[in-house]
Every structure is written in structure tokens, then in C-alpha cells.
Protein backbone atom coordinates (compact mmCIF):
# COMPACT_ATOMS: atom_id res chain seq x y z
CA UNK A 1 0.00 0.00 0.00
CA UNK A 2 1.39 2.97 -0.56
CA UNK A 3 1.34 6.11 2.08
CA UNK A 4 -0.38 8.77 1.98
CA UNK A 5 2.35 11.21 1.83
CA UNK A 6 5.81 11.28 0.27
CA UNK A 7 6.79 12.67 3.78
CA UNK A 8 11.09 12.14 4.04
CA UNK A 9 11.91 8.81 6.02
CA UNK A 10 12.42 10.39 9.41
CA UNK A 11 8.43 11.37 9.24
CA UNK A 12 7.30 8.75 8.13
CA UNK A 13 6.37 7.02 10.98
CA UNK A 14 4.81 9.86 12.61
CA UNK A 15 0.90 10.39 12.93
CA UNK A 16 -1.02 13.70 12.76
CA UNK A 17 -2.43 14.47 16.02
CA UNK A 18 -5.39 17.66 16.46
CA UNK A 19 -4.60 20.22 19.26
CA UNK A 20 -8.04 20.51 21.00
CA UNK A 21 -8.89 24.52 21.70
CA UNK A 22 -9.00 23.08 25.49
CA UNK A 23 -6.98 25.28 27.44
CA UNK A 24 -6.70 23.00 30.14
CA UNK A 25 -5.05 20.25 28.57
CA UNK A 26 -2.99 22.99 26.56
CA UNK A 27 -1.42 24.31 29.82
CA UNK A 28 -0.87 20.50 30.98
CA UNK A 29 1.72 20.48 27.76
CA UNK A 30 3.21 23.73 27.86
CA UNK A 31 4.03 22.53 31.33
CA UNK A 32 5.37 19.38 29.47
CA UNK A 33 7.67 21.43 27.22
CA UNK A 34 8.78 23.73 29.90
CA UNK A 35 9.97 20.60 32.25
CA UNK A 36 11.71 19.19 29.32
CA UNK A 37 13.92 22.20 28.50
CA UNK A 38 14.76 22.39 32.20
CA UNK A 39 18.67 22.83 32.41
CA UNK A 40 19.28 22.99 28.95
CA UNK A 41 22.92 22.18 28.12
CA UNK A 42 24.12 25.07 26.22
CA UNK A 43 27.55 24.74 24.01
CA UNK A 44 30.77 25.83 25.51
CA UNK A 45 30.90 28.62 22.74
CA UNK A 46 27.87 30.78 23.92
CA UNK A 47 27.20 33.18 26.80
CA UNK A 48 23.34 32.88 28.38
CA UNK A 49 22.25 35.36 30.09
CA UNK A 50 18.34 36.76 31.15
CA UNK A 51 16.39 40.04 30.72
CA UNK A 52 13.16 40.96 32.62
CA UNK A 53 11.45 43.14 30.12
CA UNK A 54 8.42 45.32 31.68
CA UNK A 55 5.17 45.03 30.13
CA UNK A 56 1.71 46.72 30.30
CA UNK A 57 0.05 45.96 33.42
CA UNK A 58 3.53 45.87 35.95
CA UNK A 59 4.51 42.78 34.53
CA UNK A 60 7.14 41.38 33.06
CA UNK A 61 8.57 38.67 30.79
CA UNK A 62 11.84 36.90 29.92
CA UNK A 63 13.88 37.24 27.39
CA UNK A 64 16.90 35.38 26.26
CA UNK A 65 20.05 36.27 25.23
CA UNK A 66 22.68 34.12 23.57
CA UNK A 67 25.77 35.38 22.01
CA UNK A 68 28.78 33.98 20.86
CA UNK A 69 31.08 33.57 23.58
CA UNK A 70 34.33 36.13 24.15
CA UNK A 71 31.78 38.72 21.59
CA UNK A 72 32.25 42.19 22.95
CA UNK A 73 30.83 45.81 21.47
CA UNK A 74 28.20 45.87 18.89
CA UNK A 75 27.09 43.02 17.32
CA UNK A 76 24.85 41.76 14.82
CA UNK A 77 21.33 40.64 16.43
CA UNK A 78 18.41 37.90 16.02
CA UNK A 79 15.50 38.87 17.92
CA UNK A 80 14.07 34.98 17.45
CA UNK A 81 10.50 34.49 18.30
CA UNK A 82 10.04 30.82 18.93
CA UNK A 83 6.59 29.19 17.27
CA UNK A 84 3.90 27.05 19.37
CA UNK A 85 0.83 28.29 18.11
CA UNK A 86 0.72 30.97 20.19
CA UNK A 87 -0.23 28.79 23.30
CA UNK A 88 2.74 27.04 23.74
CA UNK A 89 6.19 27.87 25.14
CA UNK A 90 9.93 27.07 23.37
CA UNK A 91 10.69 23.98 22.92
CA UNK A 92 14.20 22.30 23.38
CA UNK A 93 14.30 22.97 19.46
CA UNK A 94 13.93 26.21 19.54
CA UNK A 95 17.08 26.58 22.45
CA UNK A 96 19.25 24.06 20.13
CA UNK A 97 18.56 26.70 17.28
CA UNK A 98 19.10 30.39 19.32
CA UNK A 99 22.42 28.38 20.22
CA UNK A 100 23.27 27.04 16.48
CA UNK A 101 22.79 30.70 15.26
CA UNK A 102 24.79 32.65 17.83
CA UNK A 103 27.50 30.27 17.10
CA UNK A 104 27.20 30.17 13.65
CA UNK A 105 26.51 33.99 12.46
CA UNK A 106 28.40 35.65 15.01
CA UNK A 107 24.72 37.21 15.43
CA UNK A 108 23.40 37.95 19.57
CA UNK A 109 20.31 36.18 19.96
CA UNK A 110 17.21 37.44 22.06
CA UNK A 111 14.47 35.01 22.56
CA UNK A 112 11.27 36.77 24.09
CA UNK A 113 9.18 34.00 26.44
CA UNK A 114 5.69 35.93 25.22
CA UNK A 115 2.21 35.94 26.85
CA UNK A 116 0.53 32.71 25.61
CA UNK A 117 -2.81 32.41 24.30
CA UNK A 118 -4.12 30.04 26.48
CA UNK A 119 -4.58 32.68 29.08
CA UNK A 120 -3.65 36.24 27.10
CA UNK A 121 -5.02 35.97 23.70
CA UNK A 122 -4.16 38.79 21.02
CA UNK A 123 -2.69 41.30 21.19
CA UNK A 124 -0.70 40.69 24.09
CA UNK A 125 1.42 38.13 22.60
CA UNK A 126 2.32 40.32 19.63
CA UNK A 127 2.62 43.71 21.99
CA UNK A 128 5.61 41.74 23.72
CA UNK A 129 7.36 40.50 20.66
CA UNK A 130 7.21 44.18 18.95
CA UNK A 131 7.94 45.80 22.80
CA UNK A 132 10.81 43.24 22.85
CA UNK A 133 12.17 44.78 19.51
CA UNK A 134 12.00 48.33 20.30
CA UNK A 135 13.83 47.41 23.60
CA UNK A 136 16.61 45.88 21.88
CA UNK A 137 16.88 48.98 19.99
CA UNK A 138 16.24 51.67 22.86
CA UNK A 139 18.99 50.00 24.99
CA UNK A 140 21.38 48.79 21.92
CA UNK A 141 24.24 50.88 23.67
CA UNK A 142 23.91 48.58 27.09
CA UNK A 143 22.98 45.50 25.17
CA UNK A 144 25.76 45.23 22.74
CA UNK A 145 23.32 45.11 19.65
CA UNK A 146 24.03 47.18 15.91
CA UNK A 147 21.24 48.97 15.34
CA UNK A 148 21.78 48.53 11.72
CA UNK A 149 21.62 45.12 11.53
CA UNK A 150 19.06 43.43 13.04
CA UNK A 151 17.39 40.85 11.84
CA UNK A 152 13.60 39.24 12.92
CA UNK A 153 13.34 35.23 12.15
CA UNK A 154 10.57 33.45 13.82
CA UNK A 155 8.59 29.66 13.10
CA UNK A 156 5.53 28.80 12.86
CA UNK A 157 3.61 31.28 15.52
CA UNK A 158 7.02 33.08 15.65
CA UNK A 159 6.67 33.91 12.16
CA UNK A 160 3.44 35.86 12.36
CA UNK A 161 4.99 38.14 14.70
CA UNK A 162 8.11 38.77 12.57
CA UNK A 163 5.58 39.33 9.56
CA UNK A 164 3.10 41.57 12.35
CA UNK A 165 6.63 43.53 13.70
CA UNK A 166 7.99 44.41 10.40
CA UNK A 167 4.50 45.58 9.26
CA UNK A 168 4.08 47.81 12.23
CA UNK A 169 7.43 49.24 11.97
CA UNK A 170 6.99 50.25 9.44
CA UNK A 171 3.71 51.46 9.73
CA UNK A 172 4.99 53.56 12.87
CA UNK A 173 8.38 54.99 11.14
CA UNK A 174 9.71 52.09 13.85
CA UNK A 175 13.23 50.86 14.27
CA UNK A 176 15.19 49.79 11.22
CA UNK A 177 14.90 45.72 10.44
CA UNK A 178 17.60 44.61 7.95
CA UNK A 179 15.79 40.99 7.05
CA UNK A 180 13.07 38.66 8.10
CA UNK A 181 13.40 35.48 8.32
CA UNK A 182 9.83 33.36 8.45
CA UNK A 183 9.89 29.88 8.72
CA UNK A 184 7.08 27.92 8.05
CA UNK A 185 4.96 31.03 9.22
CA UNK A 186 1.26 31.56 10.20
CA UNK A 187 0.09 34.20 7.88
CA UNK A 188 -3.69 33.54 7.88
CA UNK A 189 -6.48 33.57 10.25
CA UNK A 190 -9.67 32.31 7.64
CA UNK A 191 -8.13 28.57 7.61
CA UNK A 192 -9.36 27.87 3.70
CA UNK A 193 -6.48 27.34 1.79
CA UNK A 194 -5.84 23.92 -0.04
CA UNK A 195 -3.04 22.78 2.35
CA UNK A 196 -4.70 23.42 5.16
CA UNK A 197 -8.45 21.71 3.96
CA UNK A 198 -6.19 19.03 2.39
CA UNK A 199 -3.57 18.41 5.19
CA UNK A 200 -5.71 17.30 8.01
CA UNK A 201 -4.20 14.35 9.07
CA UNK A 202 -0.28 15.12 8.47
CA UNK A 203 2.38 14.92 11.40
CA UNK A 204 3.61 17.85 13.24
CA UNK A 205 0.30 20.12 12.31
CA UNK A 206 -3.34 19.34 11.62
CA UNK A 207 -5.75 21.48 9.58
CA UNK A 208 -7.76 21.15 12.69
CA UNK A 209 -5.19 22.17 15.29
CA UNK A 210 -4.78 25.27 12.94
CA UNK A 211 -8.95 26.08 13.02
CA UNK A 212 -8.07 25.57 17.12
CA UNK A 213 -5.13 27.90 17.13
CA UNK A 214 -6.70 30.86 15.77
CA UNK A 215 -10.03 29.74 17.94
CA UNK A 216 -8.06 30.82 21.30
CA UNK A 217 -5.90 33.45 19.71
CA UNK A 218 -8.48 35.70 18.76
CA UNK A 219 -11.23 34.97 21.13
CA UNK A 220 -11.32 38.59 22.88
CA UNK A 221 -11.25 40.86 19.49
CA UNK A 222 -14.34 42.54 18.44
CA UNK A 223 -13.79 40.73 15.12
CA UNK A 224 -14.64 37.13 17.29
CA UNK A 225 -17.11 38.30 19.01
CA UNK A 226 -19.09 40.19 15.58
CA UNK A 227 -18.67 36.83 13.78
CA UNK A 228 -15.78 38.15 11.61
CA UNK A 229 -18.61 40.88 10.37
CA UNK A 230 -15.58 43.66 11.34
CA UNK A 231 -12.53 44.01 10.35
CA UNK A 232 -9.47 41.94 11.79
CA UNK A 233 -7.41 44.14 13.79
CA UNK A 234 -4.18 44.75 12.60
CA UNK A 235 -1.10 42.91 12.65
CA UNK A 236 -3.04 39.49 13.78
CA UNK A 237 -2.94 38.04 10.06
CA UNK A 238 -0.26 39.42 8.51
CA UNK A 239 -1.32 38.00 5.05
CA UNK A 240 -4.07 40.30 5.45
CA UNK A 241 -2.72 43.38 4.37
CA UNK A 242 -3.37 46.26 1.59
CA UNK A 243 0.17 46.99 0.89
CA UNK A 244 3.11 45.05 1.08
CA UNK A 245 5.48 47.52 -0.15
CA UNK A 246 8.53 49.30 2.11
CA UNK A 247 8.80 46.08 3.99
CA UNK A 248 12.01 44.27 4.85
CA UNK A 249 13.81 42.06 2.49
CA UNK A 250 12.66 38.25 3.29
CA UNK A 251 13.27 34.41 3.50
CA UNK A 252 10.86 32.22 3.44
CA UNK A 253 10.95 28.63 4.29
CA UNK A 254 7.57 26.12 3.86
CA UNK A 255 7.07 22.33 4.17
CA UNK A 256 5.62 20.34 1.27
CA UNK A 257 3.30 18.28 3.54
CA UNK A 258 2.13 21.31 6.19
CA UNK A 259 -1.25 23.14 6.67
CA UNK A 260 0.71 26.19 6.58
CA UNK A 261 2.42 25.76 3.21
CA UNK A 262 0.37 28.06 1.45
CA UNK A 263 -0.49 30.52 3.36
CA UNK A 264 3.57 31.05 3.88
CA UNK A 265 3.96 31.19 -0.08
CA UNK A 266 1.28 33.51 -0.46
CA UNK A 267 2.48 35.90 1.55
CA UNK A 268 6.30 35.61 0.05
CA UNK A 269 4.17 36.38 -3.44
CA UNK A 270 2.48 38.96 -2.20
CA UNK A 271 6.26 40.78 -0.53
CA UNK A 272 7.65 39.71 -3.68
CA UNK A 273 4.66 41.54 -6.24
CA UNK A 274 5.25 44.70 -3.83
CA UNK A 275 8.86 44.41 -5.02
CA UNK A 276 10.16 43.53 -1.71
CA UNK A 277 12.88 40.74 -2.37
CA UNK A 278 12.16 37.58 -1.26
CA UNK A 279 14.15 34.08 -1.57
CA UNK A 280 11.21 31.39 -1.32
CA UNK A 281 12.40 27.64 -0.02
CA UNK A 282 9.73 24.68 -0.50
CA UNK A 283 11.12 21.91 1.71
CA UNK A 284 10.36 18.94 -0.40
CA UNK A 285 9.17 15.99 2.27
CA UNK A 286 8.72 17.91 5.36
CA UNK A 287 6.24 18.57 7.95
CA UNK A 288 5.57 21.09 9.96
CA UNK A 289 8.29 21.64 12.73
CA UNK A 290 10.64 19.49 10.76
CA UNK A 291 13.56 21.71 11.70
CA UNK A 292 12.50 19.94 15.50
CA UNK A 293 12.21 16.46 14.79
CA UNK A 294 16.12 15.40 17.06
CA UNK A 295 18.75 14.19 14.84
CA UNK A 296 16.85 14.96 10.84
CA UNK A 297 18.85 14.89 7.91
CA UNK A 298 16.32 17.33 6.24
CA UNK A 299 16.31 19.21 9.05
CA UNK A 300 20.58 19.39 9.23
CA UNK A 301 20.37 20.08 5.33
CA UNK A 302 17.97 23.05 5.56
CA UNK A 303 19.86 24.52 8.82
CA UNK A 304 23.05 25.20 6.43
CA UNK A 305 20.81 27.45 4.13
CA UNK A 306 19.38 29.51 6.77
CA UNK A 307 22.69 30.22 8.56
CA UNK A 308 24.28 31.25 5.09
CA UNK A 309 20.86 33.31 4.50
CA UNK A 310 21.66 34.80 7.79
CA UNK A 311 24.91 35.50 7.31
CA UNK A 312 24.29 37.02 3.82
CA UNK A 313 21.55 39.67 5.96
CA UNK A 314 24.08 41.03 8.18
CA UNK A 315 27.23 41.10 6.31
């Protein structure tokens, strides 16, 4: 019999599983991923250290910095937002990568641990990635970051926000953002195209765990609770915008067997018909989160592109 899907060999064994938009059981897994990544071993040739960033309400989140070890004065910078459908918290993945690129680049990575869905639904999510950004850039001096060259990269989740932040940048006469880098990205909120009607039974992400996502993410905007008879707010969808011109220059990186697939190419079409230059990646066999399946070959094979893309961004 043949399979369903020409997925690559370290997939193949792996079955598509629905998120329910319960966010009980949701918070029982984030607190699954976050005992998992407990002591993380970090290389020998990074520096960790953590931020407590202030947010609306006298709160305050985390955020992660990793840079290249013995790194001193201005640096490139990564501000990496980490993907989980909005409700979930970094993965051990996500760490392995933030460590892989400040190695690799030479880049200072900050990784911002957001509000989560599950109990702070849009915007608040969003506010802290974008307040996250402009703090990098207020306090560049103290940090150690080049205003010049910073870079936005974000999966899955993460990827709306870097496609959300570079639109309200701009939009604002914001800080400057050299490149974004969107892997695999949620771009749109209406759930209709073909990959994600087609792909509801694929590894990694279900068209039904996407319908679930955007269920919890949105649930406290007037557009939710009109039925969708106003207008999304801004910046939730980034797909859903009237001009896509002025924006930074992008990669974009999709999987041939996700939900997301082409939602991500549409919006690389719609930078690229704005004249914003784009490099568009279809990674042939993959699922979505391949880049955090342990030990892939795909995975390994598509890392070397997106380092040299980096690189290529900040030289």
C-alpha cells in the first residue's frame, strides 16, 4: 500500500495528532515542554544570560540572550521568536537553534518568552514581541546590539509576529529591520487554503489544530465576538494586508506536507509583487516543525541554508 504522503523517512512514521482549543489540557503540555527544557545544556561557545522586560500591566517577561562567547561591542542581532501556536512555550528545538545561530553567524540572539494564548489571547502576545524589539533597539548601547543590523526570524507562531513587527514598523516609522526570516509562518487567520483543507491528518500540524489555534488566539477581538462581520485588527494576520510595499527584504521557508504551506507562499508572493525581495524555499518531504524532529537529515540540510541566508543579511 502505498502512504499517503511522500513525507522524508524520518516522518514517516509519525501520525497527525489535532490540538483541541482546550486550554486546560494545553497548559498540561506547555508545562510538558517547559519541564523538558529544564537545564538545557548550552555549548561551551555561547554566553546565556536573562532580561526581565516590563510590560503593560507591571509585569514582566523573559527574554533570552545568547551570544557567541568572548563577543564584545556591537554586534549583529536575532531577535528569534520561537513558534507554538501561540499557546505554547519554546521547545528544546527552539534553544538548540538560538544556540546554532549565535554560534554560527556571530549574530546575539534574544528570545522573548511571550504571553501565551491560552490565558492572554491577542494582542498581548504580539505587543511583547514588537515591545521586545523596540527594547533591543532603545537599549542597543547597554545591550551590545548594531542597530543597523538586526534581523527578525521566527517559526511557525514566531513567524506571524516577525511578519506583524515588520508591518508595524513600518507602519509607525519604527526601528530599522535589515531581514526577516519566516519559517514555516502563520500568515492567515480564515483557515481555507488547499493545504490546510487538504492536510488534516499530516504529522507535526493538523488542519484542525490550525482552526483551534486561531479559535483561542483571537477569542477577545471585536472581530470574534461580531462573527468576523468587522474588520481583523491589525497585525493578527499578517497576510491580510493592503500593501506590502517598504517592507524588509525576506526568506521564506515552507514544508511540502504542512497546513501552513500556502499561506507562507502567499504571503512571500504577495512581498515579492510589492517588489520587496524575497528568496522562497519549499522543503520537499517535510512537515511542519521538521527543523524539531532530534537528529533529521532534512532538518541538518535546511539549517546550512538559513545560517548562510543569515549570514548574507548582516554582512
Amino acid at each position: 500500500m502505498q502512504p499517503k504522503y511522500a513525507l522524508a523517512p524520518e516522518f514517516a512514521g509519525q501520525k497527525g495528532v489535532t490540538l483541541p482549543a482546550n486550554r486546560f489540557i494545553l497548559r498540561l503540555i506547555d508545562a510538558g515542554l517547559r519541564w523538558q527544557r529544564r537545564n538545557f545544556p548550552w555549548s561551551d561557545a555561547v554566553v546565556v544570560r536573562r532580561h526581565r522586560l516590563p510590560i503593560a500591566g507591571g509585569t514582566a517577561i523573559d527574554v533570552l540572550e545568547v551570544s557567541p562567547k568572548g563577543a564584545s561591542g556591537a554586534l549583529p542581532t536575532l531577535v528569534d521568536y520561537h513558534g507554538g501556536a501561540f499557546f505554547l512555550s519554546a521547545m528544546r528545538g527552539h534553544l538548540e537553534y538560538a544556540d546554532h545561530y549565535a554560534r554560527e553567524t556571530g549574530c546575539r540572539v534574544f528570545v522573548p518568552e511571550y504571553r501565551l494564548s491560552i490565558d492572554h489571547p491577542f494582542p498581548a502576545g504580539f505587543d511583547d514581541a514588537y515591545g521586545t524589539f523596540e527594547w533591543i533597539h532603545r537599549e542597543a548601547a547597554t545591550l551590545g546590539v548594531d542597530r543597523s543590523r538586526v534581523v527578525l526570524i521566527g517559526d511557525s507562531a514566531g513567524g506571524a509576529f516577525v511578519a506583524g513587527a515588520t508591518q508595524r514598523a513600518l507602519d509607525q516609522r519604527g526601528p530599522a529591520i535589515r531581514a526577516q526570516i519566516l519559517i514555516y509562518p502563520v500568515t492567515d487567520h480564515e483557515s481555507k487554503t488547499e493545504s490546510v483543507r487538504r492536510f488534516l491528518d499530516t504529522p507535526g500540524w493538523t488542519g484542525g489544530s490550525n482552526v483551534n489555534m486561531w479559535k483561542l488566539y483571537l477569542r477577545e477581538t471585536e472581530y470574534a465576538r461580531s462573527g468576523g462581520t468587522v474588520p481583523l485588527p491589525p497585525y493578527a494576520a499578517p497576510l491580510h494586508r493592503a500593501s506590502f510595499s517598504g517592507l524588509p527584504p525576506a526568506f521564506v521557508e515552507v514544508a511540502e506536507f504542512d497546513p501552513l504551506r500556502d499561506e507562507g507562499i502567499a504571503y512571500a508572493r504577495a512581498l515579492e509583487d510589492a517588489g520587496v525581495p524575497v528568496e522562497l524555499h519549499v522543503v520537499e518531504g517535510g512537515i511542519h516543525g521538521y527543523d524539531l524532529v532530534p537528529e533529521s537529515p532534512l532538518a541538518a540540510k535546511v539549517l546550512e541554508r538559513r545560517i548562510e541566508a543569515i549570514r548574507r543579511f548582516i554582512a
